[in-house]
N, C-alpha and C. Protein backbone atom coordinates (compact mmCIF):
# COMPACT_ATOMS: atom_id res chain seq x y z
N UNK A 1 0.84 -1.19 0.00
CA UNK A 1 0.00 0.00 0.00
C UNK A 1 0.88 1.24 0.00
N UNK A 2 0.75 2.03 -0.59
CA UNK A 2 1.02 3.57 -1.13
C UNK A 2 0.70 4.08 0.26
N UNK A 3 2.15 4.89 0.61
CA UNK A 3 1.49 6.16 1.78
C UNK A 3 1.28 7.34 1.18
N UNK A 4 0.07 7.66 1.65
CA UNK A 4 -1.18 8.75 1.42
C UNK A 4 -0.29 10.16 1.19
N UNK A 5 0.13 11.16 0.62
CA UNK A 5 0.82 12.98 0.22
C UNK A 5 -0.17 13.47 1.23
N UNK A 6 0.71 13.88 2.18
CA UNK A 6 0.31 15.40 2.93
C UNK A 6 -0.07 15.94 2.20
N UNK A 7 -1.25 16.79 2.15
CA UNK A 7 -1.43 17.90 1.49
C UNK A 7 -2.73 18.71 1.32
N UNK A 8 -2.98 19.01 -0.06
CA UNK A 8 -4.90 19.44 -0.83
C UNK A 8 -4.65 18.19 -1.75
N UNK A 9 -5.85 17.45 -1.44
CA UNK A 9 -5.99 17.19 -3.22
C UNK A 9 -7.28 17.78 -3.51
N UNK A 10 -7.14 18.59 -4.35
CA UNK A 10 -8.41 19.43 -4.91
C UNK A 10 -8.58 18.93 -6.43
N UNK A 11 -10.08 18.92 -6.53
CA UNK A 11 -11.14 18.49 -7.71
C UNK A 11 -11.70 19.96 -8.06
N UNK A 12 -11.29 20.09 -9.06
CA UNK A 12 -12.25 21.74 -9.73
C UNK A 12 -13.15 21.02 -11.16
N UNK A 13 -14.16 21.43 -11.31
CA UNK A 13 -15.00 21.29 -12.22
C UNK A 13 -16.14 21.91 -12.74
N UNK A 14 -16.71 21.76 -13.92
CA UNK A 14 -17.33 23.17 -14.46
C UNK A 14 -18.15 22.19 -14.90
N UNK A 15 -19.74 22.81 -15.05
CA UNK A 15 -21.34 21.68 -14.89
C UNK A 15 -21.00 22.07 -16.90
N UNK A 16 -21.20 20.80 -17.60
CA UNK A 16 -21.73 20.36 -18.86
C UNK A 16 -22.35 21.57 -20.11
N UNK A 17 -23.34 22.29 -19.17
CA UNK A 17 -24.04 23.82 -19.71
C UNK A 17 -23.06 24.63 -19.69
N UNK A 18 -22.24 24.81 -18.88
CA UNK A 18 -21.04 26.10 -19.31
C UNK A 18 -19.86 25.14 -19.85
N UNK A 19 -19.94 24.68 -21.06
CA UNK A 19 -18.93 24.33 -21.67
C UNK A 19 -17.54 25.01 -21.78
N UNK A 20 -18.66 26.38 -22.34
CA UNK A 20 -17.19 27.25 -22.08
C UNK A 20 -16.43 27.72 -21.40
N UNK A 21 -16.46 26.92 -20.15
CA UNK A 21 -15.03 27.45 -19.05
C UNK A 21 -14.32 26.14 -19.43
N UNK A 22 -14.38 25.19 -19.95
CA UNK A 22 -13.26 24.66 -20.23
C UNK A 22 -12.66 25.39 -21.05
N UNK A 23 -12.23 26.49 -22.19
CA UNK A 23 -11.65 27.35 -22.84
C UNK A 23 -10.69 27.94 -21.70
N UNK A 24 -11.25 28.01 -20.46
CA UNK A 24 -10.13 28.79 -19.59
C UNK A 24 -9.78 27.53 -18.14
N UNK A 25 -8.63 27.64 -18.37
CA UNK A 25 -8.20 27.18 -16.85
C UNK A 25 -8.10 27.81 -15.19
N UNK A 26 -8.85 26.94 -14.22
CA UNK A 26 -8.98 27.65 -13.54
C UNK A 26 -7.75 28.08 -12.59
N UNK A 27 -7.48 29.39 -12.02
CA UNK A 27 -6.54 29.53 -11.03
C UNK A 27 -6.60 28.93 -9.72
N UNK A 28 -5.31 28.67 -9.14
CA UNK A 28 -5.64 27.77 -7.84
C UNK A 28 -4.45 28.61 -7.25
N UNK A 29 -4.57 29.01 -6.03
CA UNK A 29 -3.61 30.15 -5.29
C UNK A 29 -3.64 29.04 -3.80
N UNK A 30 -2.78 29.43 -3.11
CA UNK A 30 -2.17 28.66 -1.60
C UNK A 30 -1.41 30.26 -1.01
N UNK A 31 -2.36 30.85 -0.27
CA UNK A 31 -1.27 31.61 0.34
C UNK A 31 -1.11 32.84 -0.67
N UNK A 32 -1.75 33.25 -1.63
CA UNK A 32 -1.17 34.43 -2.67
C UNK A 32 -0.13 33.75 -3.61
N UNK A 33 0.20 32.49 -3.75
CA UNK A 33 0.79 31.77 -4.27
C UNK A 33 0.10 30.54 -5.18
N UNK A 34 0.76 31.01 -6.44
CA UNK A 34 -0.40 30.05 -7.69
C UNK A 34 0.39 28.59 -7.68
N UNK A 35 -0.68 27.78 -7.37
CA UNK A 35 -0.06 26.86 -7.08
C UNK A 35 -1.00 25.17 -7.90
N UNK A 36 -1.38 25.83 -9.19
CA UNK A 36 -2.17 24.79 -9.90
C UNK A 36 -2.92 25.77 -11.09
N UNK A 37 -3.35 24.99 -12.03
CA UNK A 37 -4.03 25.74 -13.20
C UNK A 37 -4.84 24.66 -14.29
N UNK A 38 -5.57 23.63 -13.73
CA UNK A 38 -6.38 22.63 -14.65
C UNK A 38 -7.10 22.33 -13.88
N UNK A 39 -8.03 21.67 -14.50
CA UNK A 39 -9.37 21.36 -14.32
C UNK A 39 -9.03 19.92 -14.30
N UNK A 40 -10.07 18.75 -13.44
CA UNK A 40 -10.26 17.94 -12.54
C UNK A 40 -9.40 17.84 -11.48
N UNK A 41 -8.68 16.51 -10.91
CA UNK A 41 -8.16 16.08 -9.60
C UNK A 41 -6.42 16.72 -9.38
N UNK A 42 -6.29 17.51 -8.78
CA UNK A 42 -4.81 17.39 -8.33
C UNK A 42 -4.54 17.48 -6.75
N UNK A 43 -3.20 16.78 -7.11
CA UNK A 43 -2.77 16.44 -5.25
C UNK A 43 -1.60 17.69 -5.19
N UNK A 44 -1.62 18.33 -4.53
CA UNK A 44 -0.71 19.95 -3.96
C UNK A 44 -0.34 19.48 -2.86
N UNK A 45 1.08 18.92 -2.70
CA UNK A 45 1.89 18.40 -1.53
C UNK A 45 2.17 19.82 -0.50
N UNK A 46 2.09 19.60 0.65
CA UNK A 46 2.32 20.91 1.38
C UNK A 46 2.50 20.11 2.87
N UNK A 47 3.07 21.40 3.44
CA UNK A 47 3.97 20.48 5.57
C UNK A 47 2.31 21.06 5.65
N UNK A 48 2.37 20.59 7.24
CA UNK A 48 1.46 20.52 7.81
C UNK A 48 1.02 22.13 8.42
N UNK A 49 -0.38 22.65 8.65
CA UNK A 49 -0.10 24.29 8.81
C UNK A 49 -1.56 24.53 8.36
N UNK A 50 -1.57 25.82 8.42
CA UNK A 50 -2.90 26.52 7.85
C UNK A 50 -2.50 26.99 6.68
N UNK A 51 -3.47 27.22 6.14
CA UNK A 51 -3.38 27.54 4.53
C UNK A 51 -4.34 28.87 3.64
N UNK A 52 -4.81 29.36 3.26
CA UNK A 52 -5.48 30.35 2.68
C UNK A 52 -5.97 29.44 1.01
N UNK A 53 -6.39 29.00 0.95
CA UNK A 53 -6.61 28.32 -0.45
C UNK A 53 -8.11 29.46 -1.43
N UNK A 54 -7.43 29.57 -2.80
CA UNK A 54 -8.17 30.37 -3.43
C UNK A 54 -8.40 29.97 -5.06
N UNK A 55 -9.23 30.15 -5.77
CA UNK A 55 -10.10 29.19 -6.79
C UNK A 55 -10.83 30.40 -7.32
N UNK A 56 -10.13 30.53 -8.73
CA UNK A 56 -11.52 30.98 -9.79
C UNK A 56 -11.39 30.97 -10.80
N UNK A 57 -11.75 31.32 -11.88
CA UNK A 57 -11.86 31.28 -13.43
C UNK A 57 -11.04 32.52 -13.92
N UNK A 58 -10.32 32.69 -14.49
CA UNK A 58 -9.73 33.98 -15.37
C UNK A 58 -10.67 33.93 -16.75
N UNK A 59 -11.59 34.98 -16.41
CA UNK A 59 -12.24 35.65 -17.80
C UNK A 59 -12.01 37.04 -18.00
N UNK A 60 -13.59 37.66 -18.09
CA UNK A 60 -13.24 38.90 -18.22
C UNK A 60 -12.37 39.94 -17.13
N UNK A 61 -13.01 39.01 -16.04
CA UNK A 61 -12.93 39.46 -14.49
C UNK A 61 -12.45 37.96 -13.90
N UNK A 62 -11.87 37.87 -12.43
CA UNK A 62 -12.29 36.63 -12.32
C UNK A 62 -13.24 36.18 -11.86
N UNK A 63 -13.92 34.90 -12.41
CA UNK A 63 -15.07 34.00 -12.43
C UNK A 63 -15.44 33.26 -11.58
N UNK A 64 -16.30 33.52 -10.25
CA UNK A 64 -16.34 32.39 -9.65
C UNK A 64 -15.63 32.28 -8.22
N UNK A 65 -15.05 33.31 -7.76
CA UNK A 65 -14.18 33.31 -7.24
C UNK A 65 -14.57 32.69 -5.54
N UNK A 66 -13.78 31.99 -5.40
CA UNK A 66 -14.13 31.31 -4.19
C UNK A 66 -13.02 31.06 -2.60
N UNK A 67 -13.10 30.86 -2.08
CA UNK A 67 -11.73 30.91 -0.79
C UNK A 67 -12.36 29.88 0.55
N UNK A 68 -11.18 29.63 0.82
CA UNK A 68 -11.21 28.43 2.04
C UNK A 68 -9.97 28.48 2.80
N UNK A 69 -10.01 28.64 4.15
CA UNK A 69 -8.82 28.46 5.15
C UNK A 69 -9.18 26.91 5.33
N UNK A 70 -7.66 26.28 5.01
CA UNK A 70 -7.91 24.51 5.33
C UNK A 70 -6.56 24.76 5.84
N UNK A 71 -7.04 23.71 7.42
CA UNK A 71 -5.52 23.15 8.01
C UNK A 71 -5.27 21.52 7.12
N UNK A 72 -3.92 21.76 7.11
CA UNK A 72 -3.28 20.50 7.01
C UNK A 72 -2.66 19.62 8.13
N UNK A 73 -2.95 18.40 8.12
CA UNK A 73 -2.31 17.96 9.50
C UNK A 73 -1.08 16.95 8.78
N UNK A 74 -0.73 16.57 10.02
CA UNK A 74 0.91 15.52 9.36
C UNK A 74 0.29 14.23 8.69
N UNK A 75 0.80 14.33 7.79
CA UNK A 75 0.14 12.17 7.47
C UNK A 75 -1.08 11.99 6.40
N UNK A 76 -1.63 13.17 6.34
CA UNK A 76 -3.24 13.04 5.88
C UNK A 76 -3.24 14.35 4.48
N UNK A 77 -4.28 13.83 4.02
CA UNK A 77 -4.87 14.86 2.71
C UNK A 77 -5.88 15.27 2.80
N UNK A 78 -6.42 16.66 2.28
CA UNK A 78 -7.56 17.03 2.74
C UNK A 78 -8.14 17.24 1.14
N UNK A 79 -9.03 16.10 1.15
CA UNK A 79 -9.85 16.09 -0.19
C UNK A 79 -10.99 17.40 -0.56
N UNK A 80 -10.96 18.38 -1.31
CA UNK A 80 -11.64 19.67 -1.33
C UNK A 80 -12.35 19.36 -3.02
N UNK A 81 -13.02 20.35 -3.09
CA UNK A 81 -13.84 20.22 -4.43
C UNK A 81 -13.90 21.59 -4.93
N UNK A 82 -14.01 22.37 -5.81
CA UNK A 82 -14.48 23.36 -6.52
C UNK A 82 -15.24 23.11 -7.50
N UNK A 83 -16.58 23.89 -7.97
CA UNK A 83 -17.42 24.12 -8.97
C UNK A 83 -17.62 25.24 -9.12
N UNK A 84 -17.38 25.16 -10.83
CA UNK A 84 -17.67 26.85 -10.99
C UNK A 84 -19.15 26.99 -10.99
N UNK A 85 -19.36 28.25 -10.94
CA UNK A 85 -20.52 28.69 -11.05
C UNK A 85 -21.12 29.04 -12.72
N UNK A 86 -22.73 28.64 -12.01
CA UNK A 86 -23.28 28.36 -13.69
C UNK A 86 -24.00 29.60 -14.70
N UNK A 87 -23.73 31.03 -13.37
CA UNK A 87 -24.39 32.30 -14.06
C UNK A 87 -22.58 33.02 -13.59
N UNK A 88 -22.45 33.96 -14.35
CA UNK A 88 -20.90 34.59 -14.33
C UNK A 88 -20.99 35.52 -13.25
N UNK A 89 -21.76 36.09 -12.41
CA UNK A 89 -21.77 36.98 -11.52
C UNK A 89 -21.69 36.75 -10.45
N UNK A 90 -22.18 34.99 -9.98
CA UNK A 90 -21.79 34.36 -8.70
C UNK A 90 -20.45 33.85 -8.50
N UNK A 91 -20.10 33.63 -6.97
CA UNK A 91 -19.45 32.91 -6.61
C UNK A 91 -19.34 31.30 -6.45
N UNK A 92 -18.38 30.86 -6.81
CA UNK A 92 -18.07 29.62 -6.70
C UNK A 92 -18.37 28.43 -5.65
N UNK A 93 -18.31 27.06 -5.61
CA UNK A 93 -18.21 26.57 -4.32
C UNK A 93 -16.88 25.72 -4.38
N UNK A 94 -16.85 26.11 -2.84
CA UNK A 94 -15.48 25.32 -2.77
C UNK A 94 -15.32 24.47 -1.31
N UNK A 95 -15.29 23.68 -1.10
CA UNK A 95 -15.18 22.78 0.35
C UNK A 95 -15.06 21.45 0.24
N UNK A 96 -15.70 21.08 0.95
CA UNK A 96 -15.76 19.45 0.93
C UNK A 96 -16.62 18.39 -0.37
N UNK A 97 -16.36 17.76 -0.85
CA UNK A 97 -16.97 17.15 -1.62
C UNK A 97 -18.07 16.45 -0.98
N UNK A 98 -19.35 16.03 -1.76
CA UNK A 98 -19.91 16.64 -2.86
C UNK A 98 -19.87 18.19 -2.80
N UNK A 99 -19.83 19.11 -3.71
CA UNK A 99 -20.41 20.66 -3.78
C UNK A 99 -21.76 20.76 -5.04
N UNK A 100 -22.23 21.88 -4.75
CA UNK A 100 -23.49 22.13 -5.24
C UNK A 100 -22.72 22.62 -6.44
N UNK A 101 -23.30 22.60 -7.31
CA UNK A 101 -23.57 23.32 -8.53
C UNK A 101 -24.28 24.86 -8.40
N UNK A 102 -23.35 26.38 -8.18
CA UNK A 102 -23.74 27.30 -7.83
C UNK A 102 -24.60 28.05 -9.28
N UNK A 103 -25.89 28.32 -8.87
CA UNK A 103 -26.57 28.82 -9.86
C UNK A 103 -27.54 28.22 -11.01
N UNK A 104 -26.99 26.68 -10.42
CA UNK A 104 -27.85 25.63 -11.18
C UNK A 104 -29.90 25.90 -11.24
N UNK A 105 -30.47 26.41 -9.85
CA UNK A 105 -31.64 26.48 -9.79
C UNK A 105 -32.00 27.66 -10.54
N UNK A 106 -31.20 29.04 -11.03
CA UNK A 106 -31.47 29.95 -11.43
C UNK A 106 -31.25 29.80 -13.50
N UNK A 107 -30.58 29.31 -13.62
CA UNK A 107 -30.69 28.54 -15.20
C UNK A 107 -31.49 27.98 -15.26
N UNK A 108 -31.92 26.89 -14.79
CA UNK A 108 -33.02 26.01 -15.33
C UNK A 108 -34.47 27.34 -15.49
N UNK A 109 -34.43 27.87 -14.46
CA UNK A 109 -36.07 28.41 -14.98
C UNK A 109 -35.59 29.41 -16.00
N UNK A 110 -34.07 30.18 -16.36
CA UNK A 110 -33.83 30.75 -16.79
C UNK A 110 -34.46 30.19 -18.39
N UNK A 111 -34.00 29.16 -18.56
CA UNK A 111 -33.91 28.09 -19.47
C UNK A 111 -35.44 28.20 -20.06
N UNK A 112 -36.24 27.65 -18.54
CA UNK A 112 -37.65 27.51 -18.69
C UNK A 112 -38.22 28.57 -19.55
N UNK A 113 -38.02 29.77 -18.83
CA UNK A 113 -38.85 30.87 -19.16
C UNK A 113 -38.69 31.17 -20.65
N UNK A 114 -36.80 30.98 -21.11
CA UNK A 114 -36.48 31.26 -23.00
C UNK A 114 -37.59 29.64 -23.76
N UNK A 115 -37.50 29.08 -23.13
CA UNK A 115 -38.13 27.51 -23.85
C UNK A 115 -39.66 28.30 -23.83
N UNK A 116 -40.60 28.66 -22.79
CA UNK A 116 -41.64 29.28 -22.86
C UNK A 116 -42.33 30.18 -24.10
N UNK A 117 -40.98 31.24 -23.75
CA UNK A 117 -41.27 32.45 -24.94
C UNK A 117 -41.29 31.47 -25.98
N UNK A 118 -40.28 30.97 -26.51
CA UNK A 118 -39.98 30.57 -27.49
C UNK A 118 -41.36 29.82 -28.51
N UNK A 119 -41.85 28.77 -27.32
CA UNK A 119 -43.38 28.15 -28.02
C UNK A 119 -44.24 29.03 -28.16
N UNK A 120 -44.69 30.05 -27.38
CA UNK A 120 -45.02 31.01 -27.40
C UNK A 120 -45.28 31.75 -29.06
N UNK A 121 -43.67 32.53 -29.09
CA UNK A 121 -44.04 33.11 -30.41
C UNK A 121 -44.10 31.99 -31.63
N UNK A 122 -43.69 30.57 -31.55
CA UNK A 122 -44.11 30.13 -32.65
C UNK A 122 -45.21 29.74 -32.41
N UNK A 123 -45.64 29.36 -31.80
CA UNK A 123 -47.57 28.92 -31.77
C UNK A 123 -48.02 29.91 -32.30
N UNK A 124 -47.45 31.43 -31.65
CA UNK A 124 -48.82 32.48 -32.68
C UNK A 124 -48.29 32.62 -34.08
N UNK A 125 -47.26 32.39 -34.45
CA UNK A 125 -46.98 32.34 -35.86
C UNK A 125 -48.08 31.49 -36.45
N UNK A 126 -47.79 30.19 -35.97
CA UNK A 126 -48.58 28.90 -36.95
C UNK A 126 -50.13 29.22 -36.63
N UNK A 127 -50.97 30.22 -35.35
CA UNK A 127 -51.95 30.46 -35.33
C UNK A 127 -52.33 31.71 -36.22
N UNK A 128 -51.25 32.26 -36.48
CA UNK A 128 -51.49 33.61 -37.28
C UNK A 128 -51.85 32.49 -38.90
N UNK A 129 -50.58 32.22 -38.82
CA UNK A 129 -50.91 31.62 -40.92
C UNK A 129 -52.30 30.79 -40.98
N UNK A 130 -52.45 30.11 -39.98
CA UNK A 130 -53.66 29.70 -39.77
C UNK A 130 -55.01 30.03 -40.25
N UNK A 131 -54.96 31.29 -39.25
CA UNK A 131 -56.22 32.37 -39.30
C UNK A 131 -56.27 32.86 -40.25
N UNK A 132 -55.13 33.29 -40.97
CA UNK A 132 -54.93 34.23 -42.22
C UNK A 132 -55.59 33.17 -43.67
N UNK A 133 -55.29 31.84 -43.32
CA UNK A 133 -55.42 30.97 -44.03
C UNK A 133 -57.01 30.17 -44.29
N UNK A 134 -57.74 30.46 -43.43
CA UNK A 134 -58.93 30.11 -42.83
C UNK A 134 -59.78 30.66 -43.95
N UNK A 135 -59.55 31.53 -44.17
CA UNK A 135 -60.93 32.22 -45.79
C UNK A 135 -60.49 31.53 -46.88
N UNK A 136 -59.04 30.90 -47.29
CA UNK A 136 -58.72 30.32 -48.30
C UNK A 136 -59.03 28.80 -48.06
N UNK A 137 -58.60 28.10 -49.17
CA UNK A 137 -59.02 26.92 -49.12
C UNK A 137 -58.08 25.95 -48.08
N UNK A 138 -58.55 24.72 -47.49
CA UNK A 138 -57.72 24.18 -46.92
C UNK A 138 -56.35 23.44 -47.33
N UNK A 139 -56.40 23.35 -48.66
CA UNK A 139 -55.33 23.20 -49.52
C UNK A 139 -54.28 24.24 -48.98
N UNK A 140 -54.44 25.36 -49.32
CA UNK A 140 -53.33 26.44 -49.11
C UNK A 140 -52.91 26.80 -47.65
N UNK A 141 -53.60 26.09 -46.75
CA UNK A 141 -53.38 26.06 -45.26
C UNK A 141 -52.19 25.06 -45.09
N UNK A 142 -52.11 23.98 -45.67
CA UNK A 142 -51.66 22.88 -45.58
C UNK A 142 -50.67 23.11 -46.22
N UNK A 143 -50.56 23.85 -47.17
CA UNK A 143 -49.40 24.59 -48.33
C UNK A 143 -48.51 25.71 -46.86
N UNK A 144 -49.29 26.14 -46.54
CA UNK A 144 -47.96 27.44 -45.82
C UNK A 144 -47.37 26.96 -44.58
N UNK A 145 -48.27 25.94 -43.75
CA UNK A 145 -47.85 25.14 -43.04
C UNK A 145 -46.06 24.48 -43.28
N UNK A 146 -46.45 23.79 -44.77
CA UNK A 146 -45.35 22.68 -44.95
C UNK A 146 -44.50 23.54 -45.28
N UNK A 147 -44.68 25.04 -46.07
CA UNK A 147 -43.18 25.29 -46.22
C UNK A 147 -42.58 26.41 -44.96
N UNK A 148 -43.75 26.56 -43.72
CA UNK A 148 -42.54 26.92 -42.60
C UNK A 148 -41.74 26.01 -42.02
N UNK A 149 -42.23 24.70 -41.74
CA UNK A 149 -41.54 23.92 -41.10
C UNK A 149 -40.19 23.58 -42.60
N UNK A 150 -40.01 23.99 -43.65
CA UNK A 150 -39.13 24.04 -44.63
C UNK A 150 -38.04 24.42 -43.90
């Protein structure tokens, strides 16, 4: 058996819907000190002590930005997690594994509400050609139909 690295091993990861933070790597700081820059599992060997640990995205601004004081003790690893966040204006999570997915409940209805509109204005489209279509014959209903869905 393998003896266990003093240290962080930290997991950073970004939810499926923001694809695009894989385009950027996230920063990982110890102390004001950059001390990692990829996305999933790494082990950050360190003595035993307190620590300042810091996590975020370099975009426009940084993304996500998140912080944790973790002691290290002699002998042991302290398994941590980061997730970025899924709207750009929040903060990150960072602690113990599992972590939430920050912003996940505010997309989905976000989601909801564009999926809404969306049936929305095409239903009154296909109810508009419809109606418009209604004095003509049903032939030509069936005609403007097939070539929107074109």
């Amino acid at each position: 058996m393998q003896p266990q690295q003093q240290g962080i091993a930290l997991t950073t990861k970004y939810h499926p819907l923001a694809f695009m933070l894989g385009l950027f790597k996230p920063v990982i700081e110890i102390n004001g000190q950059r001390a990692g820059n990829a996305w999933g599992r790494q082990v950050i060997p360190l003595q035993p002590g307190q620590y300042h640990l810091h996590v975020h995205v370099p975009y426009l601004w940084p993304l996500g930005p998140a912080d944790l004081p973790v002691n290290v003790y002699p002998g042991q690893s302290v398994e941590l997690e980061y997730r970025a966040p899924m709207i750009a204006f929040i903060k990150g999570a960072l602690g113990a594994p599992p972590q939430k997915w920050p912003g996940l409940v505010a997309t989905i209805i976000l989601f909801a509400i564009v999926g809404v509109l969306f049936l929305c204005v095409c239903g009154g489209i296909i109810v508009g050609i419809l109606s418009d279509a209604g004095d003509s014959s049903s032939s030509y209903t069936i005609q403007a139909v097939t070539n929107l869905l074109r």
